[in-house]
Protein backbone atom coordinates (compact mmCIF):
# COMPACT_ATOMS: atom_id res chain seq x y z
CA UNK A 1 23.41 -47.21 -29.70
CA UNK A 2 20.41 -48.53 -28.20
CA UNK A 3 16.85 -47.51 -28.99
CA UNK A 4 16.38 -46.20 -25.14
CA UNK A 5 19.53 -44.86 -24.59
CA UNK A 6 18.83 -42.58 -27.94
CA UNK A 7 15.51 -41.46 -26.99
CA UNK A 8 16.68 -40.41 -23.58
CA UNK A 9 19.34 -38.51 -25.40
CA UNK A 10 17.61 -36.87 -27.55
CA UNK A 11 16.92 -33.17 -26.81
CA UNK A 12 16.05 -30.13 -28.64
CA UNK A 13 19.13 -27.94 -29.77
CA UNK A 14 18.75 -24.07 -30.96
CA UNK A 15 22.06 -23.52 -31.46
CA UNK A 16 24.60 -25.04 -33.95
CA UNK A 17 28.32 -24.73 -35.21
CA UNK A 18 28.93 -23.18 -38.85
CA UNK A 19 29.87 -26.92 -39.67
CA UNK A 20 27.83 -28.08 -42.61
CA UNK A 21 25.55 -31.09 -42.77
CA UNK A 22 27.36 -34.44 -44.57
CA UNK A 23 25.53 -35.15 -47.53
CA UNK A 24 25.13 -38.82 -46.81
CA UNK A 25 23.68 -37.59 -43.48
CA UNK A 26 21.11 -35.30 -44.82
CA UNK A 27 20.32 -38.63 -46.72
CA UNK A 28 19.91 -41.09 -43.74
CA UNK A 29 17.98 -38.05 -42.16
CA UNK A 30 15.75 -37.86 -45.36
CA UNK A 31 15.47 -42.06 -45.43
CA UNK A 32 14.23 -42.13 -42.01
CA UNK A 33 11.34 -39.44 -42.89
CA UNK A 34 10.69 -41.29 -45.98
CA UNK A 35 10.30 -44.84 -44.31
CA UNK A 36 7.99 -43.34 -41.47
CA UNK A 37 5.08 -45.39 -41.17
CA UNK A 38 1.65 -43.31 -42.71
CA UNK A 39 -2.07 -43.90 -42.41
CA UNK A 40 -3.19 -46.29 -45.45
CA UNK A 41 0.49 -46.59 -47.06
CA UNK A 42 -0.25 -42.78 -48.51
CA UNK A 43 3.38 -41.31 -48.10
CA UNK A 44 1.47 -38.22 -48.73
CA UNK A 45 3.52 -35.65 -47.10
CA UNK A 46 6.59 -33.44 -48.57
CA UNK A 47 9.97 -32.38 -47.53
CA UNK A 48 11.73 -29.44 -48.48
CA UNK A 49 15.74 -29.44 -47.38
CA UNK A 50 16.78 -25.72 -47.24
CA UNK A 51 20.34 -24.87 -46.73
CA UNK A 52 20.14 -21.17 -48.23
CA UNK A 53 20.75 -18.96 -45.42
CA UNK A 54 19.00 -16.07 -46.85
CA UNK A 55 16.30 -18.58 -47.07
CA UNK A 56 16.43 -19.77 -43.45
CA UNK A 57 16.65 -16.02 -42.45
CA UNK A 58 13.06 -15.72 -44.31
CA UNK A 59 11.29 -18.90 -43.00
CA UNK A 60 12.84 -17.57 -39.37
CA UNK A 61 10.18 -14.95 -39.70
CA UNK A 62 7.58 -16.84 -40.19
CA UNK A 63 6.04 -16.37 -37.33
CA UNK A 64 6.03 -14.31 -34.78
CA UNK A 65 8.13 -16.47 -31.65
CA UNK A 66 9.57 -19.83 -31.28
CA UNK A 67 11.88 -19.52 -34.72
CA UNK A 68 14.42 -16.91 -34.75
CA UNK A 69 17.42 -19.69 -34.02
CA UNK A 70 16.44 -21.11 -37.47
CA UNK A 71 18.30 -18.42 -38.75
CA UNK A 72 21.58 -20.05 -37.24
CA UNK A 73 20.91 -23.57 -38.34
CA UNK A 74 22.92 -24.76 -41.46
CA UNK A 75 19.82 -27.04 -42.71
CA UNK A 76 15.97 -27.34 -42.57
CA UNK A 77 13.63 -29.72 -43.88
CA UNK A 78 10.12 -28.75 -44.05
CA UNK A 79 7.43 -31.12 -43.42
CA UNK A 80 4.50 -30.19 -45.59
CA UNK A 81 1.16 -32.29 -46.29
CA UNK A 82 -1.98 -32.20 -48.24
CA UNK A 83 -5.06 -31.85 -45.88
CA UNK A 84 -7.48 -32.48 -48.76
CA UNK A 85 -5.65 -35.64 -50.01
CA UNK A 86 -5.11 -37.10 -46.57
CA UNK A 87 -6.94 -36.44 -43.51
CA UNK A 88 -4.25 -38.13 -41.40
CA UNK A 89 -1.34 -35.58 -42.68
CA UNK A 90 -0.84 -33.98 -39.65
CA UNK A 91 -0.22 -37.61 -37.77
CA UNK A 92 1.68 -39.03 -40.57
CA UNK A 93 4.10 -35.44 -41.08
CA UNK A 94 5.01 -35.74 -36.97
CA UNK A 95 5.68 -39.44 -37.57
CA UNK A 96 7.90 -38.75 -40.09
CA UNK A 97 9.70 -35.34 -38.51
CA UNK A 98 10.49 -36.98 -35.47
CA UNK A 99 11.78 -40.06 -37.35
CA UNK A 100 14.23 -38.09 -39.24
CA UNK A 101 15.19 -36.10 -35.11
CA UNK A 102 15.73 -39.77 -34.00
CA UNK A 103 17.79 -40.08 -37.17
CA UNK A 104 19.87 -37.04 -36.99
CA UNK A 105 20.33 -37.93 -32.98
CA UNK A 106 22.36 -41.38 -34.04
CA UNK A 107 24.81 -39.49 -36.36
CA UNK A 108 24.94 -36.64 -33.57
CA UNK A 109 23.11 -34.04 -35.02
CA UNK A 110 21.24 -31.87 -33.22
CA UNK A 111 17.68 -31.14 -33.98
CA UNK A 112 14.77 -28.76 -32.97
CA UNK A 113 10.84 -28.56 -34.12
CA UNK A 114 9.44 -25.64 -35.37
CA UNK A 115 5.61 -25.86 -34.90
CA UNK A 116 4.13 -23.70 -37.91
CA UNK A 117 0.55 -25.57 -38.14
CA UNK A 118 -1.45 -23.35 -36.76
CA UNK A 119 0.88 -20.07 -36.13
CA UNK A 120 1.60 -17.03 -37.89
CA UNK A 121 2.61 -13.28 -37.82
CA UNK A 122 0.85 -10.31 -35.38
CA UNK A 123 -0.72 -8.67 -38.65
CA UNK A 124 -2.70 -11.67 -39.40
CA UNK A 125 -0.48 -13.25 -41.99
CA UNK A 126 -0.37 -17.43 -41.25
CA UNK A 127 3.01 -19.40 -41.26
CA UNK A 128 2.04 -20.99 -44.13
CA UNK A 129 1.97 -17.84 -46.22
CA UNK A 130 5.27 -16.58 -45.38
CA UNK A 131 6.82 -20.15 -46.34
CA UNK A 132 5.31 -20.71 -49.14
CA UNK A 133 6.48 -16.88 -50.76
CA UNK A 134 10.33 -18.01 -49.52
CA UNK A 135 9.98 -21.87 -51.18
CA UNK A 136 7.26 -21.19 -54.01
CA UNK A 137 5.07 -24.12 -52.51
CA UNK A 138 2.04 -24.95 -54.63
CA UNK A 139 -0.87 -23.78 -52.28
CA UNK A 140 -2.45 -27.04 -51.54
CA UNK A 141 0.24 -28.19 -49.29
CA UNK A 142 0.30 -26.89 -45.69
CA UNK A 143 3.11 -26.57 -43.64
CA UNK A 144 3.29 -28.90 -40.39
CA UNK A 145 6.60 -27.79 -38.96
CA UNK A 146 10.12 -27.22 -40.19
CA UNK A 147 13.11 -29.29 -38.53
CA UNK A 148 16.53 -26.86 -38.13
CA UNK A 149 19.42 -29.46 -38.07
CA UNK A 150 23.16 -29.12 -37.39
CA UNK A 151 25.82 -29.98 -35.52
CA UNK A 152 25.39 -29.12 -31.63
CA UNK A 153 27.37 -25.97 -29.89
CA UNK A 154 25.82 -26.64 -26.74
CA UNK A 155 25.43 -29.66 -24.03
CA UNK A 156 22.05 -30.82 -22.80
CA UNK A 157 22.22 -33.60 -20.61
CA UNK A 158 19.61 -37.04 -21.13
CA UNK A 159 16.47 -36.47 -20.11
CA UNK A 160 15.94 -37.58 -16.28
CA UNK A 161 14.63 -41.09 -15.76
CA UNK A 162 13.47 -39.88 -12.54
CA UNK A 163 11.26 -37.14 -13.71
CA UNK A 164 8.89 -40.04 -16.09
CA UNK A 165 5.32 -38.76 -15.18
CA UNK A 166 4.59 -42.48 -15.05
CA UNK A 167 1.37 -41.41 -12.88
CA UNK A 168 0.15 -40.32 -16.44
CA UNK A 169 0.42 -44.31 -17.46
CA UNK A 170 -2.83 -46.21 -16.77
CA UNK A 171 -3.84 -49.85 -17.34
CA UNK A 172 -6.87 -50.36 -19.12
CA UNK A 173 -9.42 -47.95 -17.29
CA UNK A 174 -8.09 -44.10 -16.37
């Protein structure tokens, strides 16, 4: 497949078979996250692959919208980073999750992002809390977002060519 034809097929999917993941292609996934280009060579970030449901029930919870299909997925892998080790985690975790989305898209896999920077429960209680109870992460690392993987039970056409916001493309002055 060619480079554009996969990013213009590439969509989010929230729903999934039962079908579990190959273990070679949780591998290619995890190779394309781990090759991901990072600020200063660093290769600071983390990745947790989950495939316990009771687990992926929990980190579903995490916050309060936005993650309740995780539950339904048959794999995660969480993107975590170190925000006093490397400044450019966030940058170099997004590089790396949407690396291993392109990844899973080639082997047909579906793929969705699960922001949890930044979110958390109603009572307070942050994202990063909740996932680090379910995965007993050291409490240094934050928690970018998670990626729920697994083979597609629904359609989504390529994205439109036609619908390119090109008007949002200037050449060298705005």
């Amino acid at each position: 497949m060619e480079f554009k034809d996969l990013v213009q097929l590439r969509r989010s999917h929230r729903k999934f078979t039962d079908e579990e993941i190959d273990g070679d292609d949780v591998r290619l996934i995890l190779r394309a996250g781990l090759m991901a280009p990072t600020s200063k060579g660093q290769r600071a970030w983390q990745f947790v692959v989950v495939d316990d449901k009771t687990d992926l029930e929990k980190l579903s919870d995490a916050k309060d919208m936005g993650g309740q299909f995780l539950k339904g997925a048959p794999l995660a892998i969480v993107v975590l980073g170190d925000p006093l080790q490397n400044d450019c985690w966030i940058e170099d975790g997004s590089i790396a999750a949407y690396s291993m989305q392109l990844q899973a898209e080639e082997l047909g896999l579906g793929s969705c992002w699960i922001q949890m920077r930044g979110r958390g429960l109603s009572d307070a209680t942050t994202s990063d809390i909740v996932i680090r109870g379910v995965l007993d992460i050291p409490d240094h690392l934050s928690c970018l977002c998670i990626i729920a993987l697994g083979h597609k039970a629904d359609e989504r056409k390529p994205q439109n060519e036609e619908k390119l916001k090109w008007e949002n493309v200037h050449l060298n002055k705005f």
